[in-house]
C-alpha atoms as a PDB file:
ATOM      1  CA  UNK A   1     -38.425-177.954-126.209  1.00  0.00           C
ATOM      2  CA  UNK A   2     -35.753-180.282-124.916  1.00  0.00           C
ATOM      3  CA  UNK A   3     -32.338-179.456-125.178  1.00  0.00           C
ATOM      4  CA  UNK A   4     -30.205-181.304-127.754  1.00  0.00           C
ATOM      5  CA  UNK A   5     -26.798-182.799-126.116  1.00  0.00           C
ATOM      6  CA  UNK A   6     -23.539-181.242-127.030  1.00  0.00           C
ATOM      7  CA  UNK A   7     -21.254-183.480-129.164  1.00  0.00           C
ATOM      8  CA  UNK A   8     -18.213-183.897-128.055  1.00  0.00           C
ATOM      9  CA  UNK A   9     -15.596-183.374-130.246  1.00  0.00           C
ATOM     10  CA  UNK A  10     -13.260-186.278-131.270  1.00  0.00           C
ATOM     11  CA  UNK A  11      -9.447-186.145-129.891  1.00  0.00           C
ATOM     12  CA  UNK A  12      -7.027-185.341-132.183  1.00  0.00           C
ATOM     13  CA  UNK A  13      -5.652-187.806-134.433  1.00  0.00           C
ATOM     14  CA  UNK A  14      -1.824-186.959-136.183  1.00  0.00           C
ATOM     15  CA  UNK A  15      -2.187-188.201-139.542  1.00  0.00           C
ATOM     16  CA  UNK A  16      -0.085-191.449-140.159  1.00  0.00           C
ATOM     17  CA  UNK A  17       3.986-190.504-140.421  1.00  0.00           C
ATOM     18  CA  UNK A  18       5.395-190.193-143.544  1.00  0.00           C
ATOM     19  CA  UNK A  19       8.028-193.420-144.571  1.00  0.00           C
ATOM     20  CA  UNK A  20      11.428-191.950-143.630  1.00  0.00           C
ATOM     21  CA  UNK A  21      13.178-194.968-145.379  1.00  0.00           C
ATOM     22  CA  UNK A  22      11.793-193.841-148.924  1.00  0.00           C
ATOM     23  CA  UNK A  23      12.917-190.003-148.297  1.00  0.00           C
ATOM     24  CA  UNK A  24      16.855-190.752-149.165  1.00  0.00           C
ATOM     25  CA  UNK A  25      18.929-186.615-148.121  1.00  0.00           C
ATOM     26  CA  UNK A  26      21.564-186.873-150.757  1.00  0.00           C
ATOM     27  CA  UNK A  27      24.752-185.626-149.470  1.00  0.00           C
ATOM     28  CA  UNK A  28      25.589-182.480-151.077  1.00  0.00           C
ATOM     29  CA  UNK A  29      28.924-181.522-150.403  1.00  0.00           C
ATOM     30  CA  UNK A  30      30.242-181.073-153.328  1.00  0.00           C
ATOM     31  CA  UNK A  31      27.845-178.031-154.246  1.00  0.00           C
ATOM     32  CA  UNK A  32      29.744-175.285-152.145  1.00  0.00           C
ATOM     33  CA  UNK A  33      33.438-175.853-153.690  1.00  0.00           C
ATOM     34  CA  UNK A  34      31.627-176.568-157.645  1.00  0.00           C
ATOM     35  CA  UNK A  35      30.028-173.215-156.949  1.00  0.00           C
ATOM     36  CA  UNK A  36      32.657-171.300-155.956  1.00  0.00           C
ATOM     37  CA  UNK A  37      34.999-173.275-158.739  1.00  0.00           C
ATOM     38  CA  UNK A  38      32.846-171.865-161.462  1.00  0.00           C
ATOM     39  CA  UNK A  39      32.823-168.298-159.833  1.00  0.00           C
ATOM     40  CA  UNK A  40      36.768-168.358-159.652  1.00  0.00           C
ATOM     41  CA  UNK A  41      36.739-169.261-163.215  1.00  0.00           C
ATOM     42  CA  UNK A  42      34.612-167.376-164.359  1.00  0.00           C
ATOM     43  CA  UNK A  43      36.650-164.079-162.610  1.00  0.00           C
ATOM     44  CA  UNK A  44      39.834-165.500-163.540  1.00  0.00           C
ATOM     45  CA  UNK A  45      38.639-166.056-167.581  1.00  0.00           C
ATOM     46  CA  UNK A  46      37.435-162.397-168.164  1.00  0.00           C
ATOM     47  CA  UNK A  47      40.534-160.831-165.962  1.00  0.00           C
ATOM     48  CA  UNK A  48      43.155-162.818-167.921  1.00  0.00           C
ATOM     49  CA  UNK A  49      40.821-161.539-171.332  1.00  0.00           C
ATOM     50  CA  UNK A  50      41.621-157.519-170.135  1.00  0.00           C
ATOM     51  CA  UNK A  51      45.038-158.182-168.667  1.00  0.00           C
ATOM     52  CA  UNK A  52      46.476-159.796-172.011  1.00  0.00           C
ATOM     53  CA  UNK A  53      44.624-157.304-174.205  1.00  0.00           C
ATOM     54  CA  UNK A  54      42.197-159.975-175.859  1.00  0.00           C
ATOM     55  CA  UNK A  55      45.139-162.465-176.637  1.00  0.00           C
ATOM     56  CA  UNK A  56      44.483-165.140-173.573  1.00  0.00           C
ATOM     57  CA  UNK A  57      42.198-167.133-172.935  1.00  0.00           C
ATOM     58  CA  UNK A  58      41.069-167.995-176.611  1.00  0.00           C
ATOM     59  CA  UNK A  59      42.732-165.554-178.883  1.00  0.00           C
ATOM     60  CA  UNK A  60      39.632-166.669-181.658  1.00  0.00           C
ATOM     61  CA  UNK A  61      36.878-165.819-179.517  1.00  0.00           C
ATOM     62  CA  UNK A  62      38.206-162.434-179.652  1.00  0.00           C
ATOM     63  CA  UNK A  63      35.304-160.604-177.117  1.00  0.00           C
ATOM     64  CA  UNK A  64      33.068-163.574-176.789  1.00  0.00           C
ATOM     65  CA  UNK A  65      35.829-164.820-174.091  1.00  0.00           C
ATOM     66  CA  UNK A  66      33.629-162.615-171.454  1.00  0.00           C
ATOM     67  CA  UNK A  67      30.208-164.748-172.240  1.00  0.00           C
ATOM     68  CA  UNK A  68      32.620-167.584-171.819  1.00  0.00           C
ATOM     69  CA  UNK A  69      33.506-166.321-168.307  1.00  0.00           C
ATOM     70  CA  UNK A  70      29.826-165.063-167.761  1.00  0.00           C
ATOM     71  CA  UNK A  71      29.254-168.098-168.491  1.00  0.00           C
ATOM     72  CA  UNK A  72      31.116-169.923-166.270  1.00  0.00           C
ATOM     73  CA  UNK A  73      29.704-167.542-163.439  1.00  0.00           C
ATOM     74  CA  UNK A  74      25.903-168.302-164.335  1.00  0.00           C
ATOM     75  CA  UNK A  75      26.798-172.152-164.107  1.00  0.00           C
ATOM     76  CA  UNK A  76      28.167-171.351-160.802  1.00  0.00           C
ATOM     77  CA  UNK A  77      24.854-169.804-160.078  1.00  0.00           C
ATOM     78  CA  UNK A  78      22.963-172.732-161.469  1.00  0.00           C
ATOM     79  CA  UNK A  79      25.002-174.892-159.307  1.00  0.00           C
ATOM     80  CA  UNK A  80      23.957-172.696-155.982  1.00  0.00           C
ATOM     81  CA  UNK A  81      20.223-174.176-156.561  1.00  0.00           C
ATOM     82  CA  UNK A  82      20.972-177.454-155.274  1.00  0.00           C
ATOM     83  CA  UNK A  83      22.519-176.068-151.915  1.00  0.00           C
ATOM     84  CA  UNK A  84      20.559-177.204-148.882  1.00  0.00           C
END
């Protein structure tokens, strides 16, 4: 029986390059100091809440003022997300 020929395999072909001028990098600079503005308000809220005895910040949110400043904090976390 003859023997069959070996097929060569065909060279390597990159597949075409993605459009650059469609991909738009957004310049995210603002993230870091929105982040860390939340965070320091967020600390600030619920510090002035136990240094003033529940008075300060909103004296009719009476102990919701720490979700306020938790709140603050998790938006600071939200915020983190769009870091690159």
């Amino acid at each position: 029986m003859p023997k069959s020929r070996i097929r060569k395999k065909a060279d390597y072909t990159p597949p075409p390059a993605k459009q650059s001028a469609s991909i738009k990098l957004e310049n995210r600079s603002w993230v870091a100091p929105v982040m860390l503005a939340m965070f320091l308000i967020g600390l600030a809220w619920i510090v002035v809440f136990y240094v003033t005895d529940g008075s300060l910040p909103v004296d009719a949110l009476d102990n919701w003022n720490i979700v306020v400043g938790f709140g603050f904090i998790a938006a600071g976390f939200a915020v983190s997300t769009q870091w690159k």
